[in-house]
Protein backbone atom coordinates (compact mmCIF):
# COMPACT_ATOMS: atom_id res chain seq x y z
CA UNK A 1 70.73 52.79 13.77
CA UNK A 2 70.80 56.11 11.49
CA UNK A 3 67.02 58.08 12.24
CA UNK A 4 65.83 59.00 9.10
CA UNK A 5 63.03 61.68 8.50
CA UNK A 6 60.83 60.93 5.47
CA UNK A 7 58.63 63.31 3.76
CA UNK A 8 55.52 62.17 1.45
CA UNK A 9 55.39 64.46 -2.29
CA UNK A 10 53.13 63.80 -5.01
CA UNK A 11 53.83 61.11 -7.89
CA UNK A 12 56.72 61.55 -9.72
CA UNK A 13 59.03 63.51 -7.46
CA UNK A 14 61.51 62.31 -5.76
CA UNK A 15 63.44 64.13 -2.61
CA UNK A 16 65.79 62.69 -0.74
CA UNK A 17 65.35 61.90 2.82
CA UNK A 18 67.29 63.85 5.43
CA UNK A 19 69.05 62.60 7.99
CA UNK A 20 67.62 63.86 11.37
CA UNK A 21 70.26 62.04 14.28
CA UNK A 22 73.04 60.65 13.15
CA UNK A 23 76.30 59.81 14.82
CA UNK A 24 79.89 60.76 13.35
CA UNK A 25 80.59 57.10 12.65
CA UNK A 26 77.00 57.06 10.63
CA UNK A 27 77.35 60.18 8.88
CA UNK A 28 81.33 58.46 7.55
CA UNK A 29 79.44 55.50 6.53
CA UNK A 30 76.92 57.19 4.49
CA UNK A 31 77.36 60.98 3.18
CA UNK A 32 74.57 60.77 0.65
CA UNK A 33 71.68 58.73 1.96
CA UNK A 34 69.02 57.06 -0.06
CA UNK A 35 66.97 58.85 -1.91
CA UNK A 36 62.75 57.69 -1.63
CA UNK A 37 60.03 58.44 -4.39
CA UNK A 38 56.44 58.32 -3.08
CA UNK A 39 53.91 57.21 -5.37
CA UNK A 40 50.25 58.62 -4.27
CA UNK A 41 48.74 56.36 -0.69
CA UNK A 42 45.40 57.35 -2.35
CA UNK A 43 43.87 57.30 -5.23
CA UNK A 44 43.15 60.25 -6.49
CA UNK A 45 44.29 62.47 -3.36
CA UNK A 46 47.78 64.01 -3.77
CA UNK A 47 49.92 64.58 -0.65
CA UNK A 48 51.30 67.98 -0.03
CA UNK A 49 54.68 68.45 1.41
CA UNK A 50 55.54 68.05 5.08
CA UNK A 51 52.80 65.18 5.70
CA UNK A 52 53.39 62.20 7.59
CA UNK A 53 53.26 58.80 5.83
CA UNK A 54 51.69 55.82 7.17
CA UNK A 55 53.51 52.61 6.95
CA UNK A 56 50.41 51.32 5.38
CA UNK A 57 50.87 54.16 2.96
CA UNK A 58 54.75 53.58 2.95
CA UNK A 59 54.33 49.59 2.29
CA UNK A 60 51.44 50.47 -0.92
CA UNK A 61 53.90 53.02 -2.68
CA UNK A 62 57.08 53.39 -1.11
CA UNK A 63 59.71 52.61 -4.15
CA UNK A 64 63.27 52.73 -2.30
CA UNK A 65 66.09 53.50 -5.03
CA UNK A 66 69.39 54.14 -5.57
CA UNK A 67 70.86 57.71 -4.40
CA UNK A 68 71.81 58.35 -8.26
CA UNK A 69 67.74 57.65 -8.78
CA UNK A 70 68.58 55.25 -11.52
CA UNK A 71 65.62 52.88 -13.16
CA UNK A 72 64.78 50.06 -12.64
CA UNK A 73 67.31 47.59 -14.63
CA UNK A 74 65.14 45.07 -17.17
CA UNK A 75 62.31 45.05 -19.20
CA UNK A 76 58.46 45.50 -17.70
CA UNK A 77 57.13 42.65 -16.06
CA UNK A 78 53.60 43.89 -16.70
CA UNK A 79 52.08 42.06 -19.57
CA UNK A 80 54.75 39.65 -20.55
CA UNK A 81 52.57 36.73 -19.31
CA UNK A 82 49.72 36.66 -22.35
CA UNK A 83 46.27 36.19 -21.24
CA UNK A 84 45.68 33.61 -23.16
CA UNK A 85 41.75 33.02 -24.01
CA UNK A 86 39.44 30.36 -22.34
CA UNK A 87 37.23 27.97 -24.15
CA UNK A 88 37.03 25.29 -20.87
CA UNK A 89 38.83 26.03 -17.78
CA UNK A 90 40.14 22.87 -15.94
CA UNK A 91 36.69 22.35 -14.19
CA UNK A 92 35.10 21.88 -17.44
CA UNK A 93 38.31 19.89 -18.70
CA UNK A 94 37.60 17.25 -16.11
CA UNK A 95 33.93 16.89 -16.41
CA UNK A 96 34.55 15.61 -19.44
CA UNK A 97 37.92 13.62 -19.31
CA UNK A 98 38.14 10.82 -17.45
CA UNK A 99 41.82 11.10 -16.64
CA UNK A 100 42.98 12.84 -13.21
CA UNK A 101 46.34 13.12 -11.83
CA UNK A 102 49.03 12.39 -12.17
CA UNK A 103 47.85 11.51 -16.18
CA UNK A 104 45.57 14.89 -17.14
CA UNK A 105 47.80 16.79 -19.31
CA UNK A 106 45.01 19.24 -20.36
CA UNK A 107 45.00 22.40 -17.81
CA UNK A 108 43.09 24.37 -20.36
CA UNK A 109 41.34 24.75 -23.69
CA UNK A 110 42.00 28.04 -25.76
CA UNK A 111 39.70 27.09 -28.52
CA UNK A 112 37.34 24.00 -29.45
CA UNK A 113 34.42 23.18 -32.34
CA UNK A 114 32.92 19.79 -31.26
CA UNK A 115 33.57 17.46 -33.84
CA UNK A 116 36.01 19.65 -35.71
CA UNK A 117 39.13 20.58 -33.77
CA UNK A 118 40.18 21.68 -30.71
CA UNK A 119 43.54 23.85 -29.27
CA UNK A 120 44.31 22.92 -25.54
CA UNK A 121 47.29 23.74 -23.24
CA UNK A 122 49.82 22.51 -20.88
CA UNK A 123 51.84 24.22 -18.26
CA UNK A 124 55.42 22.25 -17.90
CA UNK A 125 56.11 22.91 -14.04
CA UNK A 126 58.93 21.34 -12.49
CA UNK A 127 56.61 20.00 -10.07
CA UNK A 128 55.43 17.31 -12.99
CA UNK A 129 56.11 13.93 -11.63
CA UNK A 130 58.18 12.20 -14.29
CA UNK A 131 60.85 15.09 -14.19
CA UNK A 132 62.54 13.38 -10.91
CA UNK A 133 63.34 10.58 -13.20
CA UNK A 134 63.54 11.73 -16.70
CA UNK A 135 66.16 12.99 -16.37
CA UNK A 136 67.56 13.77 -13.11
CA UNK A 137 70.27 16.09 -13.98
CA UNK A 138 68.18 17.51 -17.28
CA UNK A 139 64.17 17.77 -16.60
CA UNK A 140 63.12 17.23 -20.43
CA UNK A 141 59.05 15.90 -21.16
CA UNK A 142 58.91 12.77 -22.11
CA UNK A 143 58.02 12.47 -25.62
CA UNK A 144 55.33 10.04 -24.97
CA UNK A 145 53.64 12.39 -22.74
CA UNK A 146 53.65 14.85 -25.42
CA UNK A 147 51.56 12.42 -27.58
CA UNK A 148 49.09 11.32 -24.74
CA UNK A 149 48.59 14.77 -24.44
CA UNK A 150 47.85 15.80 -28.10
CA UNK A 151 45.07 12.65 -27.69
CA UNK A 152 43.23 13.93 -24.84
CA UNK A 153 42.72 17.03 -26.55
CA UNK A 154 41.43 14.95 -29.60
CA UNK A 155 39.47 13.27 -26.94
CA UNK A 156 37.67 16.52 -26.54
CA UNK A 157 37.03 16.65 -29.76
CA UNK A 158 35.15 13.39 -29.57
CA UNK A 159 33.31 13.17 -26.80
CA UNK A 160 29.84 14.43 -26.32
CA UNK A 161 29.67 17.20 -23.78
CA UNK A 162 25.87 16.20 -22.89
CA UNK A 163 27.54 13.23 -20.86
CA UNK A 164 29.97 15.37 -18.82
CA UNK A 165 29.30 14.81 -15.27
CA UNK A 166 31.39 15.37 -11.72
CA UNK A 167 33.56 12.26 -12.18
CA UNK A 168 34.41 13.01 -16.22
CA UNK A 169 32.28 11.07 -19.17
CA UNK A 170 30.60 8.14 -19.31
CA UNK A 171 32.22 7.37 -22.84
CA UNK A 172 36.39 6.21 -22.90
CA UNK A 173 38.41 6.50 -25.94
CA UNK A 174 41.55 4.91 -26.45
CA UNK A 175 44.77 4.90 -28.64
CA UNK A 176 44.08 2.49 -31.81
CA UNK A 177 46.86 3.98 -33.72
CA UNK A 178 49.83 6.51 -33.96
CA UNK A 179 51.88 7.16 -37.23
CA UNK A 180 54.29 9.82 -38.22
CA UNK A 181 55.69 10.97 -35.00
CA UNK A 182 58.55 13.58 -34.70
CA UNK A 183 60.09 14.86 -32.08
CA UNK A 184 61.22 18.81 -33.16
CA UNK A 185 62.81 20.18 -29.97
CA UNK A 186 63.00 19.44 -26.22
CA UNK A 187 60.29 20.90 -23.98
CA UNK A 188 61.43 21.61 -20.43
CA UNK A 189 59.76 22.79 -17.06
CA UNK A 190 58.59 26.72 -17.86
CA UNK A 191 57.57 25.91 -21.12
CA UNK A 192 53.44 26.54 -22.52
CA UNK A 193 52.57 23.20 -24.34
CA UNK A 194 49.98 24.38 -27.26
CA UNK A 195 48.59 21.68 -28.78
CA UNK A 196 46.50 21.55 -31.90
CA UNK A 197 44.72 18.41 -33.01
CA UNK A 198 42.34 18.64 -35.72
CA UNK A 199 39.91 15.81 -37.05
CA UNK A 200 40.67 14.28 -40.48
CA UNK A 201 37.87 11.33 -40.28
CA UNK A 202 35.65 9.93 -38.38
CA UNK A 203 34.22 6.84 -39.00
CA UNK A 204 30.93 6.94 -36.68
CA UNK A 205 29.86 3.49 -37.36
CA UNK A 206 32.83 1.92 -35.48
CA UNK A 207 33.55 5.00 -33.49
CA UNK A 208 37.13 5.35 -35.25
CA UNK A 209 38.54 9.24 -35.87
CA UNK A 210 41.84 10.00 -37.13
CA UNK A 211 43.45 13.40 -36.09
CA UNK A 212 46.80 14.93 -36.79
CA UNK A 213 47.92 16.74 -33.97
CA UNK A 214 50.53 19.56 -33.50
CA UNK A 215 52.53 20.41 -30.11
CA UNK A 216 54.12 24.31 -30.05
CA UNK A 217 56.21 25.80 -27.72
CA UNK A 218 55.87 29.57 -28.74
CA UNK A 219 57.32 30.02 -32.75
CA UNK A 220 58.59 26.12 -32.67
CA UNK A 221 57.32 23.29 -33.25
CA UNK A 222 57.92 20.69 -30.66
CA UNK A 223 55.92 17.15 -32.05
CA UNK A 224 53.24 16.24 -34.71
CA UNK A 225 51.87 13.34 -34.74
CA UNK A 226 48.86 11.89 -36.46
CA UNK A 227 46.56 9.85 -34.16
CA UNK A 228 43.86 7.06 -34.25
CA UNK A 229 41.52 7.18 -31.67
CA UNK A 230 38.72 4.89 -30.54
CA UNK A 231 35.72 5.22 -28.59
CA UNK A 232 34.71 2.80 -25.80
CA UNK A 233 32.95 1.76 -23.33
């Protein structure tokens, strides 16, 4: 294989490498090699030309591009995920649910005012069990799920996080009711689930709430839904 000599240089200059042995046949194949940029191996300590570059240093900042040096194609990666904020993680989640896999549909809660409303999310993976079978040749969330998911939030809402313990509440809630349910649009794996389910009434006699509850996919709405919920035991 073609040697190649590499010099470091300080960020944001780029050289290109030259070739120290090469054969004919190599220097046919390629007359203008690659060219390297070396981003600084160290913080804060700029490396002067003619150095030698450790392949620890090489694997930290090497960027190999193009000989015409063009940029990267596409947009940033850096900060298109949104750090979306924490209320409960999905420790807290489960010390007060009762449900665990493959039924939690809660992985976290952005916001939540006990007896008010709460704002919880879902991350649609592939890996979800029902996609093998709904449908196999088009994954698409069961609408059903979305619903069941919406109530657990409004379960939150509910239950009293002074009985929270290691294997979720003491206190169950169930489904006493469900009215006005639409469907908006399809929610498939890679999609953020942000659910909204505020409390309407709550009848603490009986231990009867009603909700209305709101699934998002970014801009769109994907189901509403108003719920009846019970509490049990």
């Amino acid at each position: 294989p073609m040697a190649i000599e590499m010099f470091a240089v300080t960020s944001a200059t780029s050289v290109r490498a030259p070739v120290a042995v090469a054969s004919a046949k190599a220097r046919a194949v390629s007359e203008a090699p690659a060219a390297f940029t070396q981003r600084r191996a160290v913080r804060g300590a700029p490396l002067a030309m003619g150095s030698k570059v450790s392949s620890k240093a090489r694997a930290a900042g090497l960027v190999v591009r193009a000989a015409d040096d063009k940029p990267v194609p596409g947009s940033e990666a850096k900060g298109m995920g949104k750090a979306l904020p924490m209320e409960m993680d999905i420790d807290a989640i489960m010390k007060l649910l009762p449900h665990r896999y493959p039924f939690l549909l809660v992985d976290r809660v952005l916001e939540i005012e006990q007896g008010s409303y709460a704002i919880g999310l879902k991350n649609v993976t592939i890996n979800d069990n029902f996609f093998p079978g709904h449908f196999p040749q088009r994954p698409i969330m069961p609408g059903v799920l979305m619903v069941e998911a919406m109530a657990q939030v409004g379960g939150l809402i509910m239950l009293d996080p002074a009985a929270s313990g290691d294997g979720g509440t003491q206190q169950e809630f169930f489904f006493a009711g469900i009215d006005g349910v639409k469907f908006r649009r399809p929610v498939v794996p890679g999609d953020q689930l942000v659910m909204k389910v505020v409390l309407t009434k709550m009848n603490k006699r009986f231990g009867i709430a009603k909700m209305k509850g709101q699934c998002f996919v970014g801009e769109e709405l994907a189901c509403e839904a108003e719920l009846t919920l019970a509490l049990g035991s």
